[in-house]
N, C-alpha and C. Protein backbone atom coordinates (compact mmCIF):
# COMPACT_ATOMS: atom_id res chain seq x y z
N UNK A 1 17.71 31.66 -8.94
CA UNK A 1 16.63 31.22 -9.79
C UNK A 1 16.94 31.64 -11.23
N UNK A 2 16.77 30.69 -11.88
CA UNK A 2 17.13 31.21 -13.60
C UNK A 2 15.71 30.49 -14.42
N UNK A 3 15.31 31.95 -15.47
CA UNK A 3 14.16 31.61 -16.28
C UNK A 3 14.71 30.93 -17.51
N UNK A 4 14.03 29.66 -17.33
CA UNK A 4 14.32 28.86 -18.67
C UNK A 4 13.23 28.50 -19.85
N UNK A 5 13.04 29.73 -20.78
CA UNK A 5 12.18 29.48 -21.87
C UNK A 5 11.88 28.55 -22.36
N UNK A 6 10.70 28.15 -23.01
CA UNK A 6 10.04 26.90 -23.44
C UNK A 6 9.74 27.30 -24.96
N UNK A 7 9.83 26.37 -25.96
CA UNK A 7 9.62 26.44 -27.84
C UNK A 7 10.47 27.59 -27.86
N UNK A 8 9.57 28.31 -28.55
CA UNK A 8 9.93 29.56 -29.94
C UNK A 8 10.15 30.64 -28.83
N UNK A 9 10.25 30.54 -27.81
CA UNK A 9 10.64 31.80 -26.91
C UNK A 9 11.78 32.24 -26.57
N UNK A 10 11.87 33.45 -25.70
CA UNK A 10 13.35 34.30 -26.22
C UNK A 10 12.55 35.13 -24.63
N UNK A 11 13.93 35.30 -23.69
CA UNK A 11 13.66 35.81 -22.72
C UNK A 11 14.68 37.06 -23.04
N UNK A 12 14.44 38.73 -22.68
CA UNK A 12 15.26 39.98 -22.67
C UNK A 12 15.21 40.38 -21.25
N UNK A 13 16.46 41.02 -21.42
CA UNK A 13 16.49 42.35 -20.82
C UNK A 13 16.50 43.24 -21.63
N UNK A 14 16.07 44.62 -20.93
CA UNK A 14 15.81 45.66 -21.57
C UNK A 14 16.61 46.83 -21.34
N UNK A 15 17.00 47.24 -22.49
CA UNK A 15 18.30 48.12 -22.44
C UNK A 15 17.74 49.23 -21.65
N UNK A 16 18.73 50.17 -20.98
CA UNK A 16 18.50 51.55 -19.86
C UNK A 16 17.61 52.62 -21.58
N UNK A 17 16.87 53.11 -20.66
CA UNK A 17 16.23 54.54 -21.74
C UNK A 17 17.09 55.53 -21.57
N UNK A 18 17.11 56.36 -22.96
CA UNK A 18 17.74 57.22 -22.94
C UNK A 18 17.47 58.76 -22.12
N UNK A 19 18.59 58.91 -21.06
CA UNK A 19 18.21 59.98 -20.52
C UNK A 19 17.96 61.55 -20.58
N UNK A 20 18.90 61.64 -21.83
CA UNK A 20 19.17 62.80 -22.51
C UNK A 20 19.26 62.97 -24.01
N UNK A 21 18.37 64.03 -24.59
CA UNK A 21 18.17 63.88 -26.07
C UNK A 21 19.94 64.37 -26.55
N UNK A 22 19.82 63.81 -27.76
CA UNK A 22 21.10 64.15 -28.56
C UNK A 22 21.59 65.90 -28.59
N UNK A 23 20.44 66.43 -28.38
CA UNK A 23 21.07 68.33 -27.90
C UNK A 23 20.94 68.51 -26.78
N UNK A 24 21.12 67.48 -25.78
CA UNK A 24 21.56 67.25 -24.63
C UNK A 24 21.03 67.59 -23.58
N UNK A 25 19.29 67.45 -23.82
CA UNK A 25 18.55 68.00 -23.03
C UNK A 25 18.13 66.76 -22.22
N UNK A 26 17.79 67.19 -20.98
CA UNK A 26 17.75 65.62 -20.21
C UNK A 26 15.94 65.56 -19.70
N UNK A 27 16.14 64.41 -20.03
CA UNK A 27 14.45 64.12 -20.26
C UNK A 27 14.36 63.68 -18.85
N UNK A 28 12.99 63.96 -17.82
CA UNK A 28 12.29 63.53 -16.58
C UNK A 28 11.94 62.06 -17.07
N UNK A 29 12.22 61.18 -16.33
CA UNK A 29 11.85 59.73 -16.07
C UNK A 29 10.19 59.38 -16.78
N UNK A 30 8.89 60.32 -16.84
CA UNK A 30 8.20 60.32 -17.15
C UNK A 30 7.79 60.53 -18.86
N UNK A 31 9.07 60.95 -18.93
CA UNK A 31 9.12 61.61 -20.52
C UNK A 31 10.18 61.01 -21.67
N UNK A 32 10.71 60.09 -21.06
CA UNK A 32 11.35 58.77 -21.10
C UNK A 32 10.37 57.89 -22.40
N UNK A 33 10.92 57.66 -23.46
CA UNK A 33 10.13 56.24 -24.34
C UNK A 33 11.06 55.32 -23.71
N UNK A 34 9.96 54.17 -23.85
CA UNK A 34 10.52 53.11 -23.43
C UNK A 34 11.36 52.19 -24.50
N UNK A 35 12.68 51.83 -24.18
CA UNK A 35 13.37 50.86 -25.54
C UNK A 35 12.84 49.68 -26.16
N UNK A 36 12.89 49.92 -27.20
CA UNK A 36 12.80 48.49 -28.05
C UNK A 36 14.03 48.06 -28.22
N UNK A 37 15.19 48.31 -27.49
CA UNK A 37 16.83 47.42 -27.36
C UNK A 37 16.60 46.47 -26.19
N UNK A 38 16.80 45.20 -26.38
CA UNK A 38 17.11 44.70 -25.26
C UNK A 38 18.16 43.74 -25.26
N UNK A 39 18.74 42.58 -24.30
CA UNK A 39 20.15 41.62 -24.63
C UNK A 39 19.32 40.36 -24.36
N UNK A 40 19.65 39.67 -25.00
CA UNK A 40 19.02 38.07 -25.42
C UNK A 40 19.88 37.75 -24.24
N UNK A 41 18.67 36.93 -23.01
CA UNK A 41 19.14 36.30 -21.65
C UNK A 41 19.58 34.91 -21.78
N UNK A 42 17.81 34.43 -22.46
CA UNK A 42 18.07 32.87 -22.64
C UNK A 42 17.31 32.71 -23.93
N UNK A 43 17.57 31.27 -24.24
CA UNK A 43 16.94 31.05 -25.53
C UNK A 43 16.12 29.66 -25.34
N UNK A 44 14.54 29.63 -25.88
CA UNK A 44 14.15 28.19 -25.78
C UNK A 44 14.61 27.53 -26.61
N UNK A 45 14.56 26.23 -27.03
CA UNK A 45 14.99 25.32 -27.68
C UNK A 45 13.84 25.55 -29.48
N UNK A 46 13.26 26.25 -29.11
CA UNK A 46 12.80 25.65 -30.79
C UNK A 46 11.69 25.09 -30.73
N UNK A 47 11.39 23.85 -31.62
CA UNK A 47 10.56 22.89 -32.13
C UNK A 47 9.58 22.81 -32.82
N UNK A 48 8.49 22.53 -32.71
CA UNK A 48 7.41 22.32 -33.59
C UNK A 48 6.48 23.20 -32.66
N UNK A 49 5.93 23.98 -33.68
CA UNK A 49 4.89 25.29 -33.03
C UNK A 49 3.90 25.78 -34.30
N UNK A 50 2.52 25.39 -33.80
CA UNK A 50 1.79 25.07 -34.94
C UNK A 50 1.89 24.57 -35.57
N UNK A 51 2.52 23.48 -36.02
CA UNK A 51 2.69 22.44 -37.08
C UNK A 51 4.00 22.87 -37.90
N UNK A 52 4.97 24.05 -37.52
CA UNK A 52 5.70 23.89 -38.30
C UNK A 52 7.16 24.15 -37.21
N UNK A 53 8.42 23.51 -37.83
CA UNK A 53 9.33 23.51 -37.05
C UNK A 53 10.03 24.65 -37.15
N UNK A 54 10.33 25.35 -35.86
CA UNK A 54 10.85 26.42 -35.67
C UNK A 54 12.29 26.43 -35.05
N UNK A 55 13.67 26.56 -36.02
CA UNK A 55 14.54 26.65 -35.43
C UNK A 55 15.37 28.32 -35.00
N UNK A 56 15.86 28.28 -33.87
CA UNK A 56 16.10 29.51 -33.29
C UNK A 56 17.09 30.16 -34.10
N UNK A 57 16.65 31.89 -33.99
CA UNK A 57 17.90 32.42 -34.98
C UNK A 57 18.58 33.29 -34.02
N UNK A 58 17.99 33.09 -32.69
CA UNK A 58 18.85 34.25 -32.18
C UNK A 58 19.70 33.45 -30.69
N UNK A 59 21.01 34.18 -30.06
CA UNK A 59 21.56 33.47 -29.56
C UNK A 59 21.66 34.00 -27.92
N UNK A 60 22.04 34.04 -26.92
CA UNK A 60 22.50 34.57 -25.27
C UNK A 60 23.05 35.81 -26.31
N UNK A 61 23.07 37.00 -25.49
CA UNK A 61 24.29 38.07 -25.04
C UNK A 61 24.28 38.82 -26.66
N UNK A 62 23.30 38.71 -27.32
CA UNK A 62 23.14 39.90 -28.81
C UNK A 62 22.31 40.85 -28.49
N UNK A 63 22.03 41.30 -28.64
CA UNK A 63 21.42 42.83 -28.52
C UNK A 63 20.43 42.66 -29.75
N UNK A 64 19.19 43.13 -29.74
CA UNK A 64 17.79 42.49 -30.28
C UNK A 64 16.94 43.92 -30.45
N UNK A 65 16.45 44.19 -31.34
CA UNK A 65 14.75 44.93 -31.09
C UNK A 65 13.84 44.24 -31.57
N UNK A 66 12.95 44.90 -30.73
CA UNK A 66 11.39 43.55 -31.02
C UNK A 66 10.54 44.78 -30.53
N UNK A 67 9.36 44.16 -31.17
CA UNK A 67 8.36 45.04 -31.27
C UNK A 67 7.82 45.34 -29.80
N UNK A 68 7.33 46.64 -30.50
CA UNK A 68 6.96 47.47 -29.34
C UNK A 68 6.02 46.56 -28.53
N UNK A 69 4.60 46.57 -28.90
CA UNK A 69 3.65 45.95 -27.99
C UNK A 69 3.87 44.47 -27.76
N UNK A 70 4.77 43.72 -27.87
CA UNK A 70 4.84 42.56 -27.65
C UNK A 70 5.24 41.97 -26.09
N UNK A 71 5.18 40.86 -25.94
CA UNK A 71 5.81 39.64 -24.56
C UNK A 71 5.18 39.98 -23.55
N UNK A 72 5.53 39.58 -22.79
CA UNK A 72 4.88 39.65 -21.37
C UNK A 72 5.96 39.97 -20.23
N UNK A 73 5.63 40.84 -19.80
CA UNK A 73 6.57 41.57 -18.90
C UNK A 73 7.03 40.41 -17.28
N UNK A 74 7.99 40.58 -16.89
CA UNK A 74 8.24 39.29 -15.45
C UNK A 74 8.94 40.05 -14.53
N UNK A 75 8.47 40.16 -13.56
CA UNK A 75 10.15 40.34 -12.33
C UNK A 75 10.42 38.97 -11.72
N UNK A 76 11.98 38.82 -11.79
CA UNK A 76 12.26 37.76 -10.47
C UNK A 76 13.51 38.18 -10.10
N UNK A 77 13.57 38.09 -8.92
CA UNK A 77 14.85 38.47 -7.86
C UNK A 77 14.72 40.16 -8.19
N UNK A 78 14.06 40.73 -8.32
CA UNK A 78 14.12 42.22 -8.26
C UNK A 78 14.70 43.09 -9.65
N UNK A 79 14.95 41.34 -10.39
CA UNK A 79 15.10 41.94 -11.93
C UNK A 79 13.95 42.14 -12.85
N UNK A 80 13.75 43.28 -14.02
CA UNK A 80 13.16 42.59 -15.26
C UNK A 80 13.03 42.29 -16.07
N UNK A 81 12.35 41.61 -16.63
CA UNK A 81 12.85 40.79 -18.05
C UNK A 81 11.25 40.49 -18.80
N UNK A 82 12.23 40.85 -20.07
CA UNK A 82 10.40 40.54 -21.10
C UNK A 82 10.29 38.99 -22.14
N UNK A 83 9.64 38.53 -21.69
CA UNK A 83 9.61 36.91 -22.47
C UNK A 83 8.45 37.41 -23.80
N UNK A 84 9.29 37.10 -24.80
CA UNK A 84 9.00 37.59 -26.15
C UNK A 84 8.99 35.76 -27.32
N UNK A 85 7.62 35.66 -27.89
CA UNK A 85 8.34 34.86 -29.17
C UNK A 85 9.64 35.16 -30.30
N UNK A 86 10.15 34.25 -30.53
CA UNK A 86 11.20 34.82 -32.13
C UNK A 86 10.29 35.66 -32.95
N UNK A 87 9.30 35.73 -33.36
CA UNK A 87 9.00 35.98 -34.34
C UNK A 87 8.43 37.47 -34.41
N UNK A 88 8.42 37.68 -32.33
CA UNK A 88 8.60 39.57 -32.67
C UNK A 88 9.38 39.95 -32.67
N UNK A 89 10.91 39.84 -32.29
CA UNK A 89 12.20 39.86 -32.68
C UNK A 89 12.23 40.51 -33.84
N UNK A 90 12.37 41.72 -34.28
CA UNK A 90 12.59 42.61 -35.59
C UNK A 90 13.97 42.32 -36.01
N UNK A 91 14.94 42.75 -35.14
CA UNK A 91 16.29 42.84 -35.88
C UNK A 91 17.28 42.13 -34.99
N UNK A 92 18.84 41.45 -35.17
CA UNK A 92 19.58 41.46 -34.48
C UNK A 92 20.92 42.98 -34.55
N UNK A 93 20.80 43.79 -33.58
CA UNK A 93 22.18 44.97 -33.97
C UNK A 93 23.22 44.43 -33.66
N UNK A 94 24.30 44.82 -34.45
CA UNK A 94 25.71 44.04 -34.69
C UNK A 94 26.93 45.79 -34.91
């Protein structure tokens, strides 16, 4: 089964949390923030959304942050993935 986004949408995965702080202390699963990294799965096509045309800036397989409270969370096949508009998409990292 493959999720295929519709308009201005942008399907992620979400990068692993970090398990251990940088002085190498290892954080309990509970104490864990959750990432705003994730990898661009699929991409919708675009188009006209609210009256104005929206062409996509982001592509498959880049690495993305997008805002915290945003998309709507999905499982399928035991994966998950967050379906997000472009326009919470903050940054592409390169």
């Amino acid at each position: 089964m493959k999720l295929v986004p519709l308009t201005d949408r942008v399907v992620l995965k979400q990068c692993e949390a970090e398990e251990t702080t940088k002085s190498g202390i290892i954080l309990a699963s509970a104490a864990q923030e959750k990432p705003q990294e994730a990898m661009v799965i699929a991409v919708g096509p675009g188009g006209i959304v609210d009256g104005k045309e929206i062409t996509m800036q982001v592509k498959e397989g880049q690495k993305v942050i997008y805002s915290k409270y945003s998309g709507t969370e999905v499982k399928l096949e035991g994966e998950e993935y967050i379906i997000v508009r472009q326009n919470d998409i903050l940054a592409v990292v390169e």
